[in-house]
C-alpha atoms as a PDB file:
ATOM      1  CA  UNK A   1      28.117  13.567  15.947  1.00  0.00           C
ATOM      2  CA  UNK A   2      26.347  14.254  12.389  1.00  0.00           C
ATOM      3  CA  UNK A   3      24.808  11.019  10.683  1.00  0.00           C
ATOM      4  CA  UNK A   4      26.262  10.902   7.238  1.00  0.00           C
ATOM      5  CA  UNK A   5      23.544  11.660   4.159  1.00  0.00           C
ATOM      6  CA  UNK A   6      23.975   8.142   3.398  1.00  0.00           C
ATOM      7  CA  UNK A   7      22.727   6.801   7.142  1.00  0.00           C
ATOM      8  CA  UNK A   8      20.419   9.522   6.885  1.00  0.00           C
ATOM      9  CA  UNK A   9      18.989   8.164   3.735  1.00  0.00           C
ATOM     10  CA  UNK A  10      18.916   4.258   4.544  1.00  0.00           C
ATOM     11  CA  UNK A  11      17.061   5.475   7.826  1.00  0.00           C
ATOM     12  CA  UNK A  12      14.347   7.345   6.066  1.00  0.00           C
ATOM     13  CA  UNK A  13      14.426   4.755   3.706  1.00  0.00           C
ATOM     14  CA  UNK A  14      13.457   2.138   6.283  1.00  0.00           C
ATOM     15  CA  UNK A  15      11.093   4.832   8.424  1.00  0.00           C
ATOM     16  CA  UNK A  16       9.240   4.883   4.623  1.00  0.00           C
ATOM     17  CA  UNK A  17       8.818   1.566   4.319  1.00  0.00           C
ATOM     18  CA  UNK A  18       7.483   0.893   7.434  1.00  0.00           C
ATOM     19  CA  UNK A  19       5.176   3.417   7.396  1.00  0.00           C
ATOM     20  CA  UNK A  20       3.871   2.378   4.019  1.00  0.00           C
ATOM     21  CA  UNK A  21       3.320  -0.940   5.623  1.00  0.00           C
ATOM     22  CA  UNK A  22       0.642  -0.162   8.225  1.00  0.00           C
ATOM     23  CA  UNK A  23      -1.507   1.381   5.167  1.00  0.00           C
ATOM     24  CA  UNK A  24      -3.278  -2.036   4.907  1.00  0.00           C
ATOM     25  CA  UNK A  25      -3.458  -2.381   8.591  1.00  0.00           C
ATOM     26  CA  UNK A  26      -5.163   1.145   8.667  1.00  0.00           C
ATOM     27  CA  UNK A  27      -7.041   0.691   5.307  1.00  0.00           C
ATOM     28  CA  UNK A  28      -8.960  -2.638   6.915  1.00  0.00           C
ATOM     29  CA  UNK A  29      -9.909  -0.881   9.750  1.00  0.00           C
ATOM     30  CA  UNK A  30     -11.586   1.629   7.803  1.00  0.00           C
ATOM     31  CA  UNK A  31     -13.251  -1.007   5.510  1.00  0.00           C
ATOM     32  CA  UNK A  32     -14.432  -2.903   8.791  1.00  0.00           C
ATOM     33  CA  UNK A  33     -16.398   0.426   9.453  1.00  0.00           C
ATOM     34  CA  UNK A  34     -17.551   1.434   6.398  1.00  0.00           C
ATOM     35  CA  UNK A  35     -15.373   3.248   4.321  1.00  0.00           C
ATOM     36  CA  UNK A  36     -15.208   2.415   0.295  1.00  0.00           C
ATOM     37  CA  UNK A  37     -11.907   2.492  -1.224  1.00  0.00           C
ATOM     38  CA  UNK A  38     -12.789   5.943  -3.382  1.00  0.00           C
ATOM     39  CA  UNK A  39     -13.577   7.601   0.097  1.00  0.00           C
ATOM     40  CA  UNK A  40     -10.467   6.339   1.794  1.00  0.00           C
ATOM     41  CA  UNK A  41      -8.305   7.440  -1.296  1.00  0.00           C
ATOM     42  CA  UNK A  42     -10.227  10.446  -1.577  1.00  0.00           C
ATOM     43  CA  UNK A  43      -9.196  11.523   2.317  1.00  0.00           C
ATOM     44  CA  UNK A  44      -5.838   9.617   2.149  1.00  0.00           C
ATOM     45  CA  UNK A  45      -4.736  12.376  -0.193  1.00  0.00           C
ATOM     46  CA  UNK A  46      -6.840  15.375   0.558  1.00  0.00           C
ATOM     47  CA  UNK A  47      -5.809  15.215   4.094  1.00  0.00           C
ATOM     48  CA  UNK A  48      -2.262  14.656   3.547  1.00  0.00           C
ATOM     49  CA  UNK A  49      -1.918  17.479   0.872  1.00  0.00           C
ATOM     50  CA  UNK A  50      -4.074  19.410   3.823  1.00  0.00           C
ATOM     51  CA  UNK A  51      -1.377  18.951   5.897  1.00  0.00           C
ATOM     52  CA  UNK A  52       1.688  19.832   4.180  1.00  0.00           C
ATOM     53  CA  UNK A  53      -0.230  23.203   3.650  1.00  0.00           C
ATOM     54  CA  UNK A  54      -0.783  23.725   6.978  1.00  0.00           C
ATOM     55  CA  UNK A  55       2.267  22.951   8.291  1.00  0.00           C
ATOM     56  CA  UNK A  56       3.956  25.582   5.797  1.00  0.00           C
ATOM     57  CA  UNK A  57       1.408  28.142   6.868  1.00  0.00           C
ATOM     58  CA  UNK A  58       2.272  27.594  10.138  1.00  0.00           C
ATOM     59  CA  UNK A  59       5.632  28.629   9.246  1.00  0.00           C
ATOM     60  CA  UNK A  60       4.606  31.798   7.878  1.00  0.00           C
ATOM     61  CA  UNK A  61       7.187  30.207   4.830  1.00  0.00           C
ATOM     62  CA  UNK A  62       5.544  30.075   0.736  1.00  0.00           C
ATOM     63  CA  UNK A  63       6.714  27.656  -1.960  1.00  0.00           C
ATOM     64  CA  UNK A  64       8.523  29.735  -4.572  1.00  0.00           C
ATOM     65  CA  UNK A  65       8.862  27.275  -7.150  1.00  0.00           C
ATOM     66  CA  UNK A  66       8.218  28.346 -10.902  1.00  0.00           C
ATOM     67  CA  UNK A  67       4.985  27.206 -12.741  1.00  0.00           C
ATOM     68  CA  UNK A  68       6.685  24.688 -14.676  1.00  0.00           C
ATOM     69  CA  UNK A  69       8.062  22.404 -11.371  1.00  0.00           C
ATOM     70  CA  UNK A  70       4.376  22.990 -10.302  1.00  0.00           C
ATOM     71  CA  UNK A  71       2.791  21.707 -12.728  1.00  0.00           C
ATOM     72  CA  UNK A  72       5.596  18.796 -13.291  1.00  0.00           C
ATOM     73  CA  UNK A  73       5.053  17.827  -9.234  1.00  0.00           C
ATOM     74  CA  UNK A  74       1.015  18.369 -10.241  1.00  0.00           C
ATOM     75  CA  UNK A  75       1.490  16.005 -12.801  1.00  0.00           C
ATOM     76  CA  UNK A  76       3.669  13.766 -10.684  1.00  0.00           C
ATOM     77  CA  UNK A  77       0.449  13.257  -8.191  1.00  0.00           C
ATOM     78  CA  UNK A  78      -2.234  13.220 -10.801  1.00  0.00           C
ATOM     79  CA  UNK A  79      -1.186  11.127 -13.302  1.00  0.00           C
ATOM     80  CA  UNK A  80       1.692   9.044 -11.812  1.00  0.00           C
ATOM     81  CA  UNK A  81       0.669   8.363  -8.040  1.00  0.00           C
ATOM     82  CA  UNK A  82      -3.123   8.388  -8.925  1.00  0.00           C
ATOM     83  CA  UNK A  83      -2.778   5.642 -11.811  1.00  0.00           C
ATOM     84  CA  UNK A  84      -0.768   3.896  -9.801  1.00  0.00           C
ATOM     85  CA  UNK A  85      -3.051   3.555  -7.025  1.00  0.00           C
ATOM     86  CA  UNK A  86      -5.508   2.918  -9.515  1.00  0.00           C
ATOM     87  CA  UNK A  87      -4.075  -0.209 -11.690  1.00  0.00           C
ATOM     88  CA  UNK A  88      -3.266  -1.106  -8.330  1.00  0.00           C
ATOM     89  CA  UNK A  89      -7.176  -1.509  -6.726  1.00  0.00           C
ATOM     90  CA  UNK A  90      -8.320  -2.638 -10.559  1.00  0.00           C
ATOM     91  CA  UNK A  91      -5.697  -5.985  -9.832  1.00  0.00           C
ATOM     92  CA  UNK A  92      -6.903  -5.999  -6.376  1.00  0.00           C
ATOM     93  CA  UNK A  93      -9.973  -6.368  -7.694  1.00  0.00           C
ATOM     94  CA  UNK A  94      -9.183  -9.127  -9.900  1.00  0.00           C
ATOM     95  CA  UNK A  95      -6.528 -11.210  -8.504  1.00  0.00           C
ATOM     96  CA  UNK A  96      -5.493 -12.098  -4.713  1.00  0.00           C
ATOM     97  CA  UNK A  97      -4.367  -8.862  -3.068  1.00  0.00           C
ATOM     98  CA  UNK A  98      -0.839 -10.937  -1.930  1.00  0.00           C
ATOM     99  CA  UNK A  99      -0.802 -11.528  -5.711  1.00  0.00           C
ATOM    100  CA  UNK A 100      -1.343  -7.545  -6.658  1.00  0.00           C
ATOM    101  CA  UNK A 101       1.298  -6.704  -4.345  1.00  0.00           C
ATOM    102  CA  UNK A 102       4.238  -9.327  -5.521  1.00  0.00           C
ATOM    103  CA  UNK A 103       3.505  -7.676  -8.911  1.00  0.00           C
ATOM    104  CA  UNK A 104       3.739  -4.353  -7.735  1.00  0.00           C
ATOM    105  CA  UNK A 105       7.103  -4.919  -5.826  1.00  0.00           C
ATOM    106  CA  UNK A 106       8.245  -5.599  -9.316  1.00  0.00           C
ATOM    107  CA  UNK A 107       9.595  -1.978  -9.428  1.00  0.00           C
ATOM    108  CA  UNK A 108      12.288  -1.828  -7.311  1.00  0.00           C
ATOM    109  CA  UNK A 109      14.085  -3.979  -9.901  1.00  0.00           C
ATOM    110  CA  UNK A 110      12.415  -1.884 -13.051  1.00  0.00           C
ATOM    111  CA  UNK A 111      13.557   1.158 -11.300  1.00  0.00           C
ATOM    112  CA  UNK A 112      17.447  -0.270 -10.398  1.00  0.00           C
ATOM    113  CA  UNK A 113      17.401  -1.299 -14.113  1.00  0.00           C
ATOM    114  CA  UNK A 114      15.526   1.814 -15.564  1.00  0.00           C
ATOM    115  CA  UNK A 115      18.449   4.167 -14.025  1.00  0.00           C
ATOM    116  CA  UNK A 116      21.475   2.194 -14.947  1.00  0.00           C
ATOM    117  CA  UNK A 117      19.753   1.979 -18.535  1.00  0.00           C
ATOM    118  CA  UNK A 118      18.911   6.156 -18.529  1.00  0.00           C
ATOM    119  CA  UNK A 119      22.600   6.623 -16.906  1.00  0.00           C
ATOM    120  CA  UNK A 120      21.280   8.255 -13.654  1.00  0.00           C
ATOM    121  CA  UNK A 121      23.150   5.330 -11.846  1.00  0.00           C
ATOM    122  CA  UNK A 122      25.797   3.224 -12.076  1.00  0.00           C
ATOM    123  CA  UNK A 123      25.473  -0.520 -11.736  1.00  0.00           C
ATOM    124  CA  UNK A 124      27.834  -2.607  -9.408  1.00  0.00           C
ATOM    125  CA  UNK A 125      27.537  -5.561  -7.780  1.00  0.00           C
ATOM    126  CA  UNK A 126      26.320  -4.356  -4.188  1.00  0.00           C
ATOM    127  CA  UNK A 127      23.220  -3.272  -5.842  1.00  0.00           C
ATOM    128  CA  UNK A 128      22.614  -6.297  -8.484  1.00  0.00           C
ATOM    129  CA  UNK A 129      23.139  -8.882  -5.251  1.00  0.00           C
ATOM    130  CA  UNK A 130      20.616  -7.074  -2.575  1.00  0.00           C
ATOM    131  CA  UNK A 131      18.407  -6.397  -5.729  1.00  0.00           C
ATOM    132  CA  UNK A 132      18.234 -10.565  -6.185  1.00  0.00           C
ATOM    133  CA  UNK A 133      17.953 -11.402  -2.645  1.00  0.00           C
ATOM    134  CA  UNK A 134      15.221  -8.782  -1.558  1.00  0.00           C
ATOM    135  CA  UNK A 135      13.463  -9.616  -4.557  1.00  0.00           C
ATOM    136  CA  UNK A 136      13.220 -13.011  -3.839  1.00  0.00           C
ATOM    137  CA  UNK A 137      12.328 -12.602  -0.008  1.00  0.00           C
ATOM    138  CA  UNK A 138       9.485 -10.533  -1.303  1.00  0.00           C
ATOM    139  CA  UNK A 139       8.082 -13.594  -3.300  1.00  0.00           C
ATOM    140  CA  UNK A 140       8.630 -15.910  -0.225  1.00  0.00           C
ATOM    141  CA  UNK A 141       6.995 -13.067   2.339  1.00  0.00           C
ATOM    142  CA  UNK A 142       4.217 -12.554   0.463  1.00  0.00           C
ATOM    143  CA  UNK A 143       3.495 -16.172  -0.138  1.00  0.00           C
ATOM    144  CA  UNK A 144       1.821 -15.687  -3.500  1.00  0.00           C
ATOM    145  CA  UNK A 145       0.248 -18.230  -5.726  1.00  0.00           C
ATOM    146  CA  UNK A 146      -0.547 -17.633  -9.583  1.00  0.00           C
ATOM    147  CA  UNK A 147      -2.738 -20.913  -9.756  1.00  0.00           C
ATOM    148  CA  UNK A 148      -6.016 -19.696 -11.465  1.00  0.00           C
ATOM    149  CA  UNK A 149      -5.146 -15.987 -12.147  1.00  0.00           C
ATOM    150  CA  UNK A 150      -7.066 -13.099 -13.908  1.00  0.00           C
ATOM    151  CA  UNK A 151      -4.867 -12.186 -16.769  1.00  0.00           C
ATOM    152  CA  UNK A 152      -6.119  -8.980 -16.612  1.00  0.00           C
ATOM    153  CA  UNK A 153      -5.396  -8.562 -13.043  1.00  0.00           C
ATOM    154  CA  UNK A 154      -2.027  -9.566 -13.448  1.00  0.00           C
ATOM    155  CA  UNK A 155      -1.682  -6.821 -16.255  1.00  0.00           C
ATOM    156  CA  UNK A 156      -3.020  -4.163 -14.183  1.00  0.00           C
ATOM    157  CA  UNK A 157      -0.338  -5.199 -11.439  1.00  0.00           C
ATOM    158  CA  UNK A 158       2.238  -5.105 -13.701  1.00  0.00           C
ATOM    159  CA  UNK A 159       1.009  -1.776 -15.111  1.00  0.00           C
ATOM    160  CA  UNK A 160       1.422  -0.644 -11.461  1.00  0.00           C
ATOM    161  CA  UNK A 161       4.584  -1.163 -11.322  1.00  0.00           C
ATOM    162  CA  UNK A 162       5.742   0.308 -14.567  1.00  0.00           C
ATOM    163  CA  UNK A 163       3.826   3.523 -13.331  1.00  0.00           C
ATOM    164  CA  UNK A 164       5.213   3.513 -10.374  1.00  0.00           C
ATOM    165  CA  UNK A 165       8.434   3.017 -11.683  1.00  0.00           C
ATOM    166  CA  UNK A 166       8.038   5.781 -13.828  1.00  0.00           C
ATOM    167  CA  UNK A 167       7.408   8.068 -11.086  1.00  0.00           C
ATOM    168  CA  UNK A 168       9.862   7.529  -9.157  1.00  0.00           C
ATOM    169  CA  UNK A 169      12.757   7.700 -11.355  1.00  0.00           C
ATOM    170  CA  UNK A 170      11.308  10.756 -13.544  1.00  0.00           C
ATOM    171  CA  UNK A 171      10.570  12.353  -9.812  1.00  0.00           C
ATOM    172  CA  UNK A 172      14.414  11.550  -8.679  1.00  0.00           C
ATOM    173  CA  UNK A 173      15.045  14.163 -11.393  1.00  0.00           C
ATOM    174  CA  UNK A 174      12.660  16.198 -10.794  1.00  0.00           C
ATOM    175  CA  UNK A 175      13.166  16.643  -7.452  1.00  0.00           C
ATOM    176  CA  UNK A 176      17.430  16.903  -7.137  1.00  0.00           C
ATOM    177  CA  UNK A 177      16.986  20.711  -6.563  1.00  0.00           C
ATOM    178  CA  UNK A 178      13.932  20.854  -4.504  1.00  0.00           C
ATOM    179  CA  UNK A 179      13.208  20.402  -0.668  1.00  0.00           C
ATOM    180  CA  UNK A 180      11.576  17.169  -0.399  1.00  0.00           C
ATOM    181  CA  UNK A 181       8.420  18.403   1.805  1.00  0.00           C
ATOM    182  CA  UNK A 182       7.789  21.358  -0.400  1.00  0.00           C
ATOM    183  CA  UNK A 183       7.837  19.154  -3.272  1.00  0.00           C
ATOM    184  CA  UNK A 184       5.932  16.401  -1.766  1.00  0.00           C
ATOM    185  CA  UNK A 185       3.128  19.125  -1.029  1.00  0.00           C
ATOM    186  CA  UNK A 186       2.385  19.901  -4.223  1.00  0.00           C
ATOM    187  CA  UNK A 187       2.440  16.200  -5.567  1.00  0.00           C
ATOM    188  CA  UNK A 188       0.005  14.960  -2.686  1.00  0.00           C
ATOM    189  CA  UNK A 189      -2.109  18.437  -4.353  1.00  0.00           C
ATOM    190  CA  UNK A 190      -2.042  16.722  -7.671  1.00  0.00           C
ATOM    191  CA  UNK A 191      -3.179  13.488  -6.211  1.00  0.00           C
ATOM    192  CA  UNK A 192      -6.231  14.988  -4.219  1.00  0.00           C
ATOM    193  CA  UNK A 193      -7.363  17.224  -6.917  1.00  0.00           C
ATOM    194  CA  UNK A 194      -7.599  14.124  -9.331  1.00  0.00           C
ATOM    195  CA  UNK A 195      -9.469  11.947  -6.707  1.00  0.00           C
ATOM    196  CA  UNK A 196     -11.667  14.796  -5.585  1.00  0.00           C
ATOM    197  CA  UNK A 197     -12.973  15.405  -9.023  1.00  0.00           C
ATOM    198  CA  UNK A 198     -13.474  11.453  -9.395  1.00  0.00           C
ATOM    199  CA  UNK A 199     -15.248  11.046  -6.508  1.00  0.00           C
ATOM    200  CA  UNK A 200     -17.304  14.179  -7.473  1.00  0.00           C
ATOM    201  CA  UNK A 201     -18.152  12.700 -10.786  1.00  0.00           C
ATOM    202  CA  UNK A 202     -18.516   8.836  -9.174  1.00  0.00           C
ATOM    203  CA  UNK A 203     -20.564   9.883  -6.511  1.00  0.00           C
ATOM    204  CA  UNK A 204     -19.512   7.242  -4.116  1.00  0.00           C
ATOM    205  CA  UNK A 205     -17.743   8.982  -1.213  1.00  0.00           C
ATOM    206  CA  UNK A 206     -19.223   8.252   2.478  1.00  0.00           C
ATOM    207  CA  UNK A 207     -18.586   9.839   5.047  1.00  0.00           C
ATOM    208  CA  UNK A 208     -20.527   8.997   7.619  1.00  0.00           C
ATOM    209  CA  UNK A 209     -18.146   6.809  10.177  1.00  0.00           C
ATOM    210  CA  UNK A 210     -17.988   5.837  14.034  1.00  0.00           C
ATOM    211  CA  UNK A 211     -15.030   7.357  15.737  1.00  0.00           C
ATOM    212  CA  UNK A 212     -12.616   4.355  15.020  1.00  0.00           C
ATOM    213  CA  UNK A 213     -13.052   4.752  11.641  1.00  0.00           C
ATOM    214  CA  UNK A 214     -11.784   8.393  11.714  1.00  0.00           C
ATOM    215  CA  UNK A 215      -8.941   7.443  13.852  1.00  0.00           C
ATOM    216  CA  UNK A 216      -7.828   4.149  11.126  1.00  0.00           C
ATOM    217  CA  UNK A 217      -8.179   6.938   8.274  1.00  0.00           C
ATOM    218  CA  UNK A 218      -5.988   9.528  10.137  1.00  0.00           C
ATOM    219  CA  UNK A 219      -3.810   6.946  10.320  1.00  0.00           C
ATOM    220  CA  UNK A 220      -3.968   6.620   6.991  1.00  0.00           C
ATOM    221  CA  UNK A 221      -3.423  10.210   6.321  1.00  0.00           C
ATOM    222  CA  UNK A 222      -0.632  10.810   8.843  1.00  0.00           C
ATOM    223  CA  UNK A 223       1.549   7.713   8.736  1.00  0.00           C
ATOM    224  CA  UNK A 224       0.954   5.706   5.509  1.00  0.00           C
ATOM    225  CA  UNK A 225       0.760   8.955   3.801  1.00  0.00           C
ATOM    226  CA  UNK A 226       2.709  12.070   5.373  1.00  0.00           C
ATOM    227  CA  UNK A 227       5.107  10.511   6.971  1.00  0.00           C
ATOM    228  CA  UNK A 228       5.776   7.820   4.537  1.00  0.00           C
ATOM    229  CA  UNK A 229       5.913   9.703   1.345  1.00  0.00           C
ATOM    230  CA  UNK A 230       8.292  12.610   2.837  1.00  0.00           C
ATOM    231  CA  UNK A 231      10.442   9.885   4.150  1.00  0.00           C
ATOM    232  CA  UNK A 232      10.572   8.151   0.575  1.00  0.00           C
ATOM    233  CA  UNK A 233      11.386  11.365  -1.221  1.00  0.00           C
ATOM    234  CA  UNK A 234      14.230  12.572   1.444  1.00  0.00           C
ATOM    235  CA  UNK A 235      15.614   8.659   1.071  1.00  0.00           C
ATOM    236  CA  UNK A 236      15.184   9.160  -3.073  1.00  0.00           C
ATOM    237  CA  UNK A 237      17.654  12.751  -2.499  1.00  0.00           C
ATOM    238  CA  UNK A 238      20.168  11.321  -0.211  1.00  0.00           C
ATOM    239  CA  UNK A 239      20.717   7.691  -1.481  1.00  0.00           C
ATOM    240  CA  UNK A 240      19.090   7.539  -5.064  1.00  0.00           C
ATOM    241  CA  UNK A 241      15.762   6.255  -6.291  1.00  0.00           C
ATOM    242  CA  UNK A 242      17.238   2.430  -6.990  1.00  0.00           C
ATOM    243  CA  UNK A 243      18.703   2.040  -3.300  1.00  0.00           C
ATOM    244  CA  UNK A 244      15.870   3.375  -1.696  1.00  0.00           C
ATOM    245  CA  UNK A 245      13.146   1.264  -3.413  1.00  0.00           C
ATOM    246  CA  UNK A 246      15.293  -1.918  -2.473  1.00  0.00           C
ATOM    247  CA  UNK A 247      15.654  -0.750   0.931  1.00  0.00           C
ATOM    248  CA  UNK A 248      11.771   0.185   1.273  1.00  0.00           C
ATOM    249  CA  UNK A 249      10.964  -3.920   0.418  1.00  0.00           C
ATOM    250  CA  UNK A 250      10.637  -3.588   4.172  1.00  0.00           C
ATOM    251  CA  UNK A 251       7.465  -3.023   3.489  1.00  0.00           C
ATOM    252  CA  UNK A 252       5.448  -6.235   3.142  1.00  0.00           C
ATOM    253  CA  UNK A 253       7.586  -8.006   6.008  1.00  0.00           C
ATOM    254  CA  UNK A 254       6.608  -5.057   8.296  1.00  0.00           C
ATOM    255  CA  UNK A 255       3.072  -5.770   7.712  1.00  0.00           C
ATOM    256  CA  UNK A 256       3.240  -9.486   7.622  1.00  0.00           C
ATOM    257  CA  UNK A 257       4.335  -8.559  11.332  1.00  0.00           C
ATOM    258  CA  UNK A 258       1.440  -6.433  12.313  1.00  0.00           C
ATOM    259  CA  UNK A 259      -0.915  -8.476  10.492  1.00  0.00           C
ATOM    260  CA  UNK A 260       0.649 -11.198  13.339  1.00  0.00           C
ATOM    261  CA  UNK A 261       0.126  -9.070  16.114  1.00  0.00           C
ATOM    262  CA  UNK A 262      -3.276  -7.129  15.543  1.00  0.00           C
ATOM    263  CA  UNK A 263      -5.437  -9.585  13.401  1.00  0.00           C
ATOM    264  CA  UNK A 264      -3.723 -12.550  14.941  1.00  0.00           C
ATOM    265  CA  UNK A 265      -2.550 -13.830  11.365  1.00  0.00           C
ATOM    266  CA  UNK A 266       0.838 -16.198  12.203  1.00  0.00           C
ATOM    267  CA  UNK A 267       3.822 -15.967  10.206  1.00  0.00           C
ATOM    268  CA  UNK A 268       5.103 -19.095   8.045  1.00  0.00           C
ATOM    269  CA  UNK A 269       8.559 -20.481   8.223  1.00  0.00           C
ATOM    270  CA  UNK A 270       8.191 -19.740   4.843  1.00  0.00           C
ATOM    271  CA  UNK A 271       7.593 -15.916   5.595  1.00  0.00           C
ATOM    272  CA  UNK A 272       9.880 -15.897   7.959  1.00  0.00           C
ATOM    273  CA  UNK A 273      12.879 -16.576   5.895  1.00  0.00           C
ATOM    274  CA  UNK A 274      11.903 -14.243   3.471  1.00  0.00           C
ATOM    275  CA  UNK A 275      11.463 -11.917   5.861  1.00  0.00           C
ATOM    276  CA  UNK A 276      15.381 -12.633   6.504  1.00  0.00           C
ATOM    277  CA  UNK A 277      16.741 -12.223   2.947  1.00  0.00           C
ATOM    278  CA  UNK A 278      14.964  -8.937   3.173  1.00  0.00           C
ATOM    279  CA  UNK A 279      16.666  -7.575   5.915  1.00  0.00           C
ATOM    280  CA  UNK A 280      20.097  -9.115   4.558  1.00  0.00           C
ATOM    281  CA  UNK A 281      19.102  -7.179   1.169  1.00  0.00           C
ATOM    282  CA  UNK A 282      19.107  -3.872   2.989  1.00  0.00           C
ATOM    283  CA  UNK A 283      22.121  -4.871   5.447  1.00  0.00           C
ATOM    284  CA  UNK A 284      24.201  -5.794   2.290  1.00  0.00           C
ATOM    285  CA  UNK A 285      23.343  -2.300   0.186  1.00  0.00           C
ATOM    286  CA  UNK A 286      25.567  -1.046   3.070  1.00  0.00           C
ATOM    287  CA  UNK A 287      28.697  -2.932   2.634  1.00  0.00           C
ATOM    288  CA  UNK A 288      30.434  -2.470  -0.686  1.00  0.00           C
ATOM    289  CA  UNK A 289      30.976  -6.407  -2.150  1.00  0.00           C
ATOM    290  CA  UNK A 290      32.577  -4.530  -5.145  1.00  0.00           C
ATOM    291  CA  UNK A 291      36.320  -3.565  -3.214  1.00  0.00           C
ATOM    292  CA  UNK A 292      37.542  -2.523  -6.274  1.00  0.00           C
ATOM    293  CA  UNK A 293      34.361   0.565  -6.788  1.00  0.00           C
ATOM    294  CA  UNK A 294      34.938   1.078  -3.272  1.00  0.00           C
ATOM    295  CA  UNK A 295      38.830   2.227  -3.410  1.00  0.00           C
ATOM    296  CA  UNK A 296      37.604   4.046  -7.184  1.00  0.00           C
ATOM    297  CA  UNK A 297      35.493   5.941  -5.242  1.00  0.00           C
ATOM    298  CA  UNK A 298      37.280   6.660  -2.536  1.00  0.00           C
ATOM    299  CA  UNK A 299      40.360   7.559  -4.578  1.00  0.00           C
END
């Protein structure tokens, strides 16, 4: 029995968010042994884009896309994944990281709103209500305070998510003809060749680590990265760019839970029933509350 394109979509919706997750399980690791955050972005992306290349050479199959989608998924890497990760470690910098990530989950609502408002996607009430409800078990997961903030940390975060927001719903378009992991290839390219050339110019890569540094960085490279960015895209082409960011606000409740169970760090009632309205968000996106869309569309 086939799994529709829209279970197919909420499950690699999910598998994305949960791989993002262990990023800053991974990410620690490497810091405990080492690693700076230029070196760790610098082999996040160079060894994913790696990757996808060798797996298609593998295949004895080539990319065939024109020179304009190149350079759009180039630019897609470069400029929109790559200043998003780096308003993201400028607020990290500045304010609480709990803080910088609140902010950043700002986007699955500025991407929800950014569609209906650009016409890619309709607005009912199934996505408005798991919208408000995942939203606000983010806040309560996450546990932020603003109490003594760095304004300009708090910009920064919010710049994040505009980019990111950007990204994804310009990408959504870009990508509607395209194969998601041929696509994602060349925007994990664009990513590496813009943090090769900055760590080339910064001068601050290391790479002199212990083997459990390599393994926390390959875990970076295979699951936070590979597998969680082909995941997001094929989630983005079967269910749309709003749906799946909602559904990928998995994400900080999956690593409040390994944060639990590897560094030991408890969860708070508080988290806990945040945690909940998350998983209600994503459980209601798959029930229509609208009955009236739902016989429209079925008509």
């Amino acid at each position: 029995m086939q799994m529709s394109s829209e279970k197919l979509g909420t499950f690699a919706s999910l598998i994305s968010g949960c791989s993002f997750a262990t990023l800053a399980i991974f990410a620690k690791f490497a810091y405990q042994g080492g690693a700076n955050v230029p070196s760790v972005l610098f082999m996040r992306f160079t060894g994913a884009a790696l990757v996808f290349w060798l797996y298609f050479l593998f295949k004895s199959e080539k990319i065939n896309y024109g020179r304009t989608t190149v350079l759009k998924l180039m630019l897609m890497g470069s400029l929109g994944y790559g200043s998003m990760s780096a308003f993201f470690l400028l607020a990290v910098s500045r304010i609480p990281a709990s803080l910088a990530a609140m902010l950043l989950y700002l986007y699955p609502a500025l991407v929800t709103v950014t569609s209906v408002i650009l016409k890619h996607e309709r607005y009912n009430l199934q996505k408005g209500v798991a919208l408000v409800i995942t939203f606000a078990g983010t806040v309560m997961v996450l546990g932020t305070s603003f109490e003594s903030s760095d304004f300009f940390g708090i910009m920064c975060g919010i710049g994040a998510a505009c980019v990111y927001t950007a990204y994804i719903v310009a990408g959504s378009q870009v990508l509607k003809p395209l194969e998601p992991i041929r696509a994602t290839t060349y925007i994990m390219t664009g990513a590496a060749a813009a943090y090769i050339l900055f760590g080339l110019f910064s001068r601050t890569l290391v790479f002199s680590y212990n083997s459990y540094t390599w393994m926390a960085i390959g875990g970076v490279i295979f699951i936070a990265t590979v597998l969680a960015v082909t995941t997001f895209w094929m989630g983005v082409k079967w269910v749309g760019p709003s749906k799946t960011s909602i559904i990928s606000t998995v994400e900080p409740l999956f690593t409040v839970f390994l944060a639990a169970v590897i560094f030991n760090e408890m969860m708070t009632i508080t988290q806990l029933i945040g945690g909940t309205l998350i998983l209600a968000g994503v459980v209601i996106l798959q029930y229509p509350l609208d009955k009236h869309a739902k016989h429209r569309k079925t008509a």
